[in-house]
PDB file of N, CA and C in Angstrom:
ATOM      1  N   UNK A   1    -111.275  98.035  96.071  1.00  0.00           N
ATOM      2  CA  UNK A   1    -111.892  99.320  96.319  1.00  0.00           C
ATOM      3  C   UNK A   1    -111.823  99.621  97.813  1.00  0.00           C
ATOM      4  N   UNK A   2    -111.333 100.952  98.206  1.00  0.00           N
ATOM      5  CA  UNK A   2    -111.392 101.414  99.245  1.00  0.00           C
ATOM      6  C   UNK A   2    -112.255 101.038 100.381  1.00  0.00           C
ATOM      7  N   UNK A   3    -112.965 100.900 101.155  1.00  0.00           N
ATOM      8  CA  UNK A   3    -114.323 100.628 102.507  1.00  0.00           C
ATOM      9  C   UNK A   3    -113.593 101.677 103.401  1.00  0.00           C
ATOM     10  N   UNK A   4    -114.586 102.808 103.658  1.00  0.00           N
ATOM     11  CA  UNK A   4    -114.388 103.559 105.146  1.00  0.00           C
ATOM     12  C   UNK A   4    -114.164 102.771 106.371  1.00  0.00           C
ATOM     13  N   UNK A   5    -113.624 102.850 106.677  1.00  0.00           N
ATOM     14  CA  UNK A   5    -113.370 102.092 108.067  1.00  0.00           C
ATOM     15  C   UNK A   5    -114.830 101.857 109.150  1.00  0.00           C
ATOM     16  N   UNK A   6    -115.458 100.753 109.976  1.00  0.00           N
ATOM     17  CA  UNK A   6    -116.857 100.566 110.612  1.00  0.00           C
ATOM     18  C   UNK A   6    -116.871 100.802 111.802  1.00  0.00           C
ATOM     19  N   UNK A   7    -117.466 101.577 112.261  1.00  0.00           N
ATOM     20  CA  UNK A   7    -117.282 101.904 113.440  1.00  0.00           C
ATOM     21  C   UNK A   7    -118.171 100.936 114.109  1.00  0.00           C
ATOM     22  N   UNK A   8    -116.969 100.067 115.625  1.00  0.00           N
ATOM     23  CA  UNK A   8    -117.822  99.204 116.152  1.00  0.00           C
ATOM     24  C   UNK A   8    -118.011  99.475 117.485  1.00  0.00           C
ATOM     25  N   UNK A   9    -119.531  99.365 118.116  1.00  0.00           N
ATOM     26  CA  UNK A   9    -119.625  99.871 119.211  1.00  0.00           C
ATOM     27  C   UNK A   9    -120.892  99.147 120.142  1.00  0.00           C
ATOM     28  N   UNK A  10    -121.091  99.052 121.168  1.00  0.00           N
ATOM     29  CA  UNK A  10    -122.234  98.470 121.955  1.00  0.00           C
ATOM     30  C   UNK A  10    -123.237  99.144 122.238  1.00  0.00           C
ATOM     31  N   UNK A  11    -124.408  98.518 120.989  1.00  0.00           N
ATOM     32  CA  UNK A  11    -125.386  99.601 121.393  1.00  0.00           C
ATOM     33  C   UNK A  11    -125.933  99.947 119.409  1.00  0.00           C
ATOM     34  N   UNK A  12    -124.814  99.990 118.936  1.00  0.00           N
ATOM     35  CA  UNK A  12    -125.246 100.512 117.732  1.00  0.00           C
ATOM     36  C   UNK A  12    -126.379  99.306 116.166  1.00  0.00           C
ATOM     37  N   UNK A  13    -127.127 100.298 115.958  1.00  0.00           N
ATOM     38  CA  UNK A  13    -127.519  99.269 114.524  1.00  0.00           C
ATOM     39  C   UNK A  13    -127.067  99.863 113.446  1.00  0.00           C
ATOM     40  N   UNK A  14    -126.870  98.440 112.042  1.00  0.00           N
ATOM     41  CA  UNK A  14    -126.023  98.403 111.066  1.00  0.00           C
ATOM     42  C   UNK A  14    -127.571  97.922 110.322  1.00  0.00           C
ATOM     43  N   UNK A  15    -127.176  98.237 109.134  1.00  0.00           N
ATOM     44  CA  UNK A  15    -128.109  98.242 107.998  1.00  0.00           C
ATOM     45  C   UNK A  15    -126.995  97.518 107.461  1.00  0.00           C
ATOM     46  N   UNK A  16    -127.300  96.125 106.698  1.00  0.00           N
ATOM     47  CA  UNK A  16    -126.004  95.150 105.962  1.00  0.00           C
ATOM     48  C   UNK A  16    -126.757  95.136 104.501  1.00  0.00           C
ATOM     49  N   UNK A  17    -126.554  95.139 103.521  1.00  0.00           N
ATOM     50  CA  UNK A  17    -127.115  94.939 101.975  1.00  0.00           C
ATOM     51  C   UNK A  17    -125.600  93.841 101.854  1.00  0.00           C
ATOM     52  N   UNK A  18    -126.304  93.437 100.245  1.00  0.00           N
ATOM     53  CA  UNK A  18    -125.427  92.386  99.354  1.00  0.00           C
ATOM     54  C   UNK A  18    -126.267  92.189  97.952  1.00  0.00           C
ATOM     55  N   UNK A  19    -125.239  92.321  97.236  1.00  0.00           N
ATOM     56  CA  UNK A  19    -125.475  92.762  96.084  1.00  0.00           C
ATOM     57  C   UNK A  19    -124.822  91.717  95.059  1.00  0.00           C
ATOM     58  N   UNK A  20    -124.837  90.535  94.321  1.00  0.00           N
ATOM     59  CA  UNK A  20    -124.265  90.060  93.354  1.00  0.00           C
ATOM     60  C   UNK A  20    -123.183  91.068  92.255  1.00  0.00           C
ATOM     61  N   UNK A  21    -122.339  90.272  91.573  1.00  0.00           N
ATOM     62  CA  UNK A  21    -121.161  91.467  90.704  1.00  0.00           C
ATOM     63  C   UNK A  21    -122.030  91.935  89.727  1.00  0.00           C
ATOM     64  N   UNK A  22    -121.958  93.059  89.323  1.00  0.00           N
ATOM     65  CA  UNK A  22    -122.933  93.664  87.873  1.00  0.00           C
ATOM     66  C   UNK A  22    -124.770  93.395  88.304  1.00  0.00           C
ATOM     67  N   UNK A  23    -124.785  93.285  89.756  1.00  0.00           N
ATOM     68  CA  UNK A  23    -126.189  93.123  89.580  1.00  0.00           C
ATOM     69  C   UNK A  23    -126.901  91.979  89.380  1.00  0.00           C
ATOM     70  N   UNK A  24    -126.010  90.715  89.336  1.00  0.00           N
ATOM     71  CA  UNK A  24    -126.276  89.714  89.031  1.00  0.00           C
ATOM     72  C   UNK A  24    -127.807  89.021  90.220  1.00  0.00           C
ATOM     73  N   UNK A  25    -127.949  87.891  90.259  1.00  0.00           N
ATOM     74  CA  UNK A  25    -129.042  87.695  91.273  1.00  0.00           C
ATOM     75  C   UNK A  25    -127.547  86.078  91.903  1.00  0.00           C
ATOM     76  N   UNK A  26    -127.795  86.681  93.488  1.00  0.00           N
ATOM     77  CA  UNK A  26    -127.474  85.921  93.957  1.00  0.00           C
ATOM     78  C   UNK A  26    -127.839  84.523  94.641  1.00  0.00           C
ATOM     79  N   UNK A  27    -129.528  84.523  94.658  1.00  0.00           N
ATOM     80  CA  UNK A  27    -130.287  83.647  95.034  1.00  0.00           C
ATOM     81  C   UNK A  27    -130.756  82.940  93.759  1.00  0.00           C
ATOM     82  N   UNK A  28    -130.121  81.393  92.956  1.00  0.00           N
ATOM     83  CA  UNK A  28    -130.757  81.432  91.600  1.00  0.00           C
ATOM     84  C   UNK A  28    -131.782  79.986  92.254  1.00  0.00           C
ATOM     85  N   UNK A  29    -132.074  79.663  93.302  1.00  0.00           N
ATOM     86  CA  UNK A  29    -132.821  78.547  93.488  1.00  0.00           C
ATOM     87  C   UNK A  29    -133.206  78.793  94.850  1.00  0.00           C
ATOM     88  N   UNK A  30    -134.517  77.965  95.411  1.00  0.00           N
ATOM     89  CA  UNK A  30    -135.118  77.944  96.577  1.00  0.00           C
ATOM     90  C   UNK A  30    -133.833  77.317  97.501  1.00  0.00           C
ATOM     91  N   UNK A  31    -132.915  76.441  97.014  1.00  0.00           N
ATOM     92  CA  UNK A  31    -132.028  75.754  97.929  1.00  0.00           C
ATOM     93  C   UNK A  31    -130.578  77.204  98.456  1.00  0.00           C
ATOM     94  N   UNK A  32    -130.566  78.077  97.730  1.00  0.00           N
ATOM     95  CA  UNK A  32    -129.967  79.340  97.600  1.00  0.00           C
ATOM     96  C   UNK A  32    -130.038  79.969  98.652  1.00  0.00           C
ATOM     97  N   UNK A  33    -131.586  80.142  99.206  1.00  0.00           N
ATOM     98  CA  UNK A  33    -132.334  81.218  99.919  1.00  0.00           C
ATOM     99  C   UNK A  33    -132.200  80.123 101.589  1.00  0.00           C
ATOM    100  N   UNK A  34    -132.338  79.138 101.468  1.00  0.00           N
ATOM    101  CA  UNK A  34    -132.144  78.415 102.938  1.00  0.00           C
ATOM    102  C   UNK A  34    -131.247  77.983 103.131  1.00  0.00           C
ATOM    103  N   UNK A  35    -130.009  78.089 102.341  1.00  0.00           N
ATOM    104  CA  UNK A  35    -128.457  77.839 103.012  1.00  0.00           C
ATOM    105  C   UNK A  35    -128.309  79.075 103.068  1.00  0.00           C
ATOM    106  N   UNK A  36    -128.625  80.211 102.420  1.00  0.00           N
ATOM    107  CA  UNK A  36    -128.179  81.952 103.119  1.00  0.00           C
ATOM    108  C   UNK A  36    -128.578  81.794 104.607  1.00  0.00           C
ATOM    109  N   UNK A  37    -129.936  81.021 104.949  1.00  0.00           N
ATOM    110  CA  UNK A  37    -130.570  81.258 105.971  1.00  0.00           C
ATOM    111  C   UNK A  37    -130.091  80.300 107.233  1.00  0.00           C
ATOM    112  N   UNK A  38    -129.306  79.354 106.523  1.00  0.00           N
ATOM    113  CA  UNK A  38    -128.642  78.440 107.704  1.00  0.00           C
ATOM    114  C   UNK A  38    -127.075  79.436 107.890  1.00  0.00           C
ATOM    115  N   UNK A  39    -126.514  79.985 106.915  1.00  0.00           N
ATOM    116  CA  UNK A  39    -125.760  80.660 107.169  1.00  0.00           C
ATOM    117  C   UNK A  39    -126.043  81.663 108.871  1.00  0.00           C
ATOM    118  N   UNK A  40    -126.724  82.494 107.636  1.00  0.00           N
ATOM    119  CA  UNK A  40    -127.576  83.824 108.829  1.00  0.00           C
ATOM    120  C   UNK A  40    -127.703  83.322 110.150  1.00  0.00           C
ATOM    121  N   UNK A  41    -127.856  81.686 110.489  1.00  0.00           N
ATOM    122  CA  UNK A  41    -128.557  81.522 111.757  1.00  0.00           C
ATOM    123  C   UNK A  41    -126.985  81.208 112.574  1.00  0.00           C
ATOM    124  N   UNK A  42    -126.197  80.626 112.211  1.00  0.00           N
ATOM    125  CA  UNK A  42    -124.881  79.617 112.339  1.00  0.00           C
ATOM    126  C   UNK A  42    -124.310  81.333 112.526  1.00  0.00           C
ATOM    127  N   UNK A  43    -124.184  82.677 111.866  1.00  0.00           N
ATOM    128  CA  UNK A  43    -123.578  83.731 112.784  1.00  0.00           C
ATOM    129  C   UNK A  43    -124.133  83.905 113.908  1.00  0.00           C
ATOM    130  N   UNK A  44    -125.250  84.037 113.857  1.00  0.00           N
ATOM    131  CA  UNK A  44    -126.209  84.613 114.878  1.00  0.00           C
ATOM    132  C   UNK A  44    -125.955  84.016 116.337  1.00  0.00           C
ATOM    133  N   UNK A  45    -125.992  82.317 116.080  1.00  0.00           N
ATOM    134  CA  UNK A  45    -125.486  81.594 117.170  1.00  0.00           C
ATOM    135  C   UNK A  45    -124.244  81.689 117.920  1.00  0.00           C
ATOM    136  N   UNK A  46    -122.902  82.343 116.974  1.00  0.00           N
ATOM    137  CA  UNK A  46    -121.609  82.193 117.288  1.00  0.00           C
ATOM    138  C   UNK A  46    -121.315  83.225 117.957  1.00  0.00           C
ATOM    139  N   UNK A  47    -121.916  84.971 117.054  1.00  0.00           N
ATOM    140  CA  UNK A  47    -121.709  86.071 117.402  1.00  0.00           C
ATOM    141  C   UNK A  47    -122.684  86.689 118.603  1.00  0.00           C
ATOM    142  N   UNK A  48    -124.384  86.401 118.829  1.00  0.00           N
ATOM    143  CA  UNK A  48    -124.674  86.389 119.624  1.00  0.00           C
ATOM    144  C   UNK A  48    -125.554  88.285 119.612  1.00  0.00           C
ATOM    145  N   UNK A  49    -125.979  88.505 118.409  1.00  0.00           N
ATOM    146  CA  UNK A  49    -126.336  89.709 117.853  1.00  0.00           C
ATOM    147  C   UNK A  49    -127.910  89.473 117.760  1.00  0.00           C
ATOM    148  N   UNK A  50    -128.388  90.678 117.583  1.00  0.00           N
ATOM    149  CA  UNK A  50    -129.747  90.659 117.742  1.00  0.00           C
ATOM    150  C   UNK A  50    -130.065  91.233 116.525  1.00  0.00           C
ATOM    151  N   UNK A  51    -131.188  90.299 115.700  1.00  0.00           N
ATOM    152  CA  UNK A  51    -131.533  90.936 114.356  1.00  0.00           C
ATOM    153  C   UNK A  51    -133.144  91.267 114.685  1.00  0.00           C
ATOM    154  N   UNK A  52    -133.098  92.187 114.082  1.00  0.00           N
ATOM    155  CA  UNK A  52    -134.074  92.953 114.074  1.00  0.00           C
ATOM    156  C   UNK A  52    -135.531  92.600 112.992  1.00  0.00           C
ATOM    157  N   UNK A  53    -134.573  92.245 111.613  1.00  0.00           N
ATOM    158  CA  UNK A  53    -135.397  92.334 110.358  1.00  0.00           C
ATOM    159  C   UNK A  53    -134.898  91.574 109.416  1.00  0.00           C
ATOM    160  N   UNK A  54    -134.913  90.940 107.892  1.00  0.00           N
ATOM    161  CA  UNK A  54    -134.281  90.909 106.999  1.00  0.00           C
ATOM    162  C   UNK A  54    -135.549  90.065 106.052  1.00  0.00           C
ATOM    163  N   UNK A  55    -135.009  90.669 104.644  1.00  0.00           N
ATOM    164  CA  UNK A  55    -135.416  90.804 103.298  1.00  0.00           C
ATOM    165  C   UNK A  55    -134.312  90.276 102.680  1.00  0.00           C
ATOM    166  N   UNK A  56    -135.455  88.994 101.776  1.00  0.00           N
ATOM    167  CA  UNK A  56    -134.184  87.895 101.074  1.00  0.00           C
ATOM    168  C   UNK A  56    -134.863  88.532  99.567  1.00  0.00           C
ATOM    169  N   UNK A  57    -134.683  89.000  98.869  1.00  0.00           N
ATOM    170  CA  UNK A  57    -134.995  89.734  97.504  1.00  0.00           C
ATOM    171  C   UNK A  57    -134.585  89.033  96.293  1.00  0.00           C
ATOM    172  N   UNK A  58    -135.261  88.522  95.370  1.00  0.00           N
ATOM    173  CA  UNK A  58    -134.521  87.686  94.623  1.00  0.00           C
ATOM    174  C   UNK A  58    -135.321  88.387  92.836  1.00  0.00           C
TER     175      UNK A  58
END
């Protein structure tokens, strides 16, 4: 499927969602939700971005 192209720029905020296929649930265990979160931290460290907020929804 197509994606509009992202405009990247210094300065700007992004709203990111994620969604499992059909709606599915992507978090099916507590061990789920803290490797997303070692993920999340392991960008954060590399890329060097400032988060604001986030909602783990299960």
């Amino acid at each position: 499927m197509f994606r509009p192209y992202r405009l990247q720029a210094e300065g700007l905020l992004y709203h990111i969602t994620s969604r499992g296929d059909d709606r599915k649930k992507i978090f099916l265990s507590e061990a789920d939700y803290r490797k997303f979160l070692e993920y999340l931290k392991a960008a954060k460290d590399k890329f060097e971005f400032f988060l604001y907020a986030y909602c783990l929804m299960g």
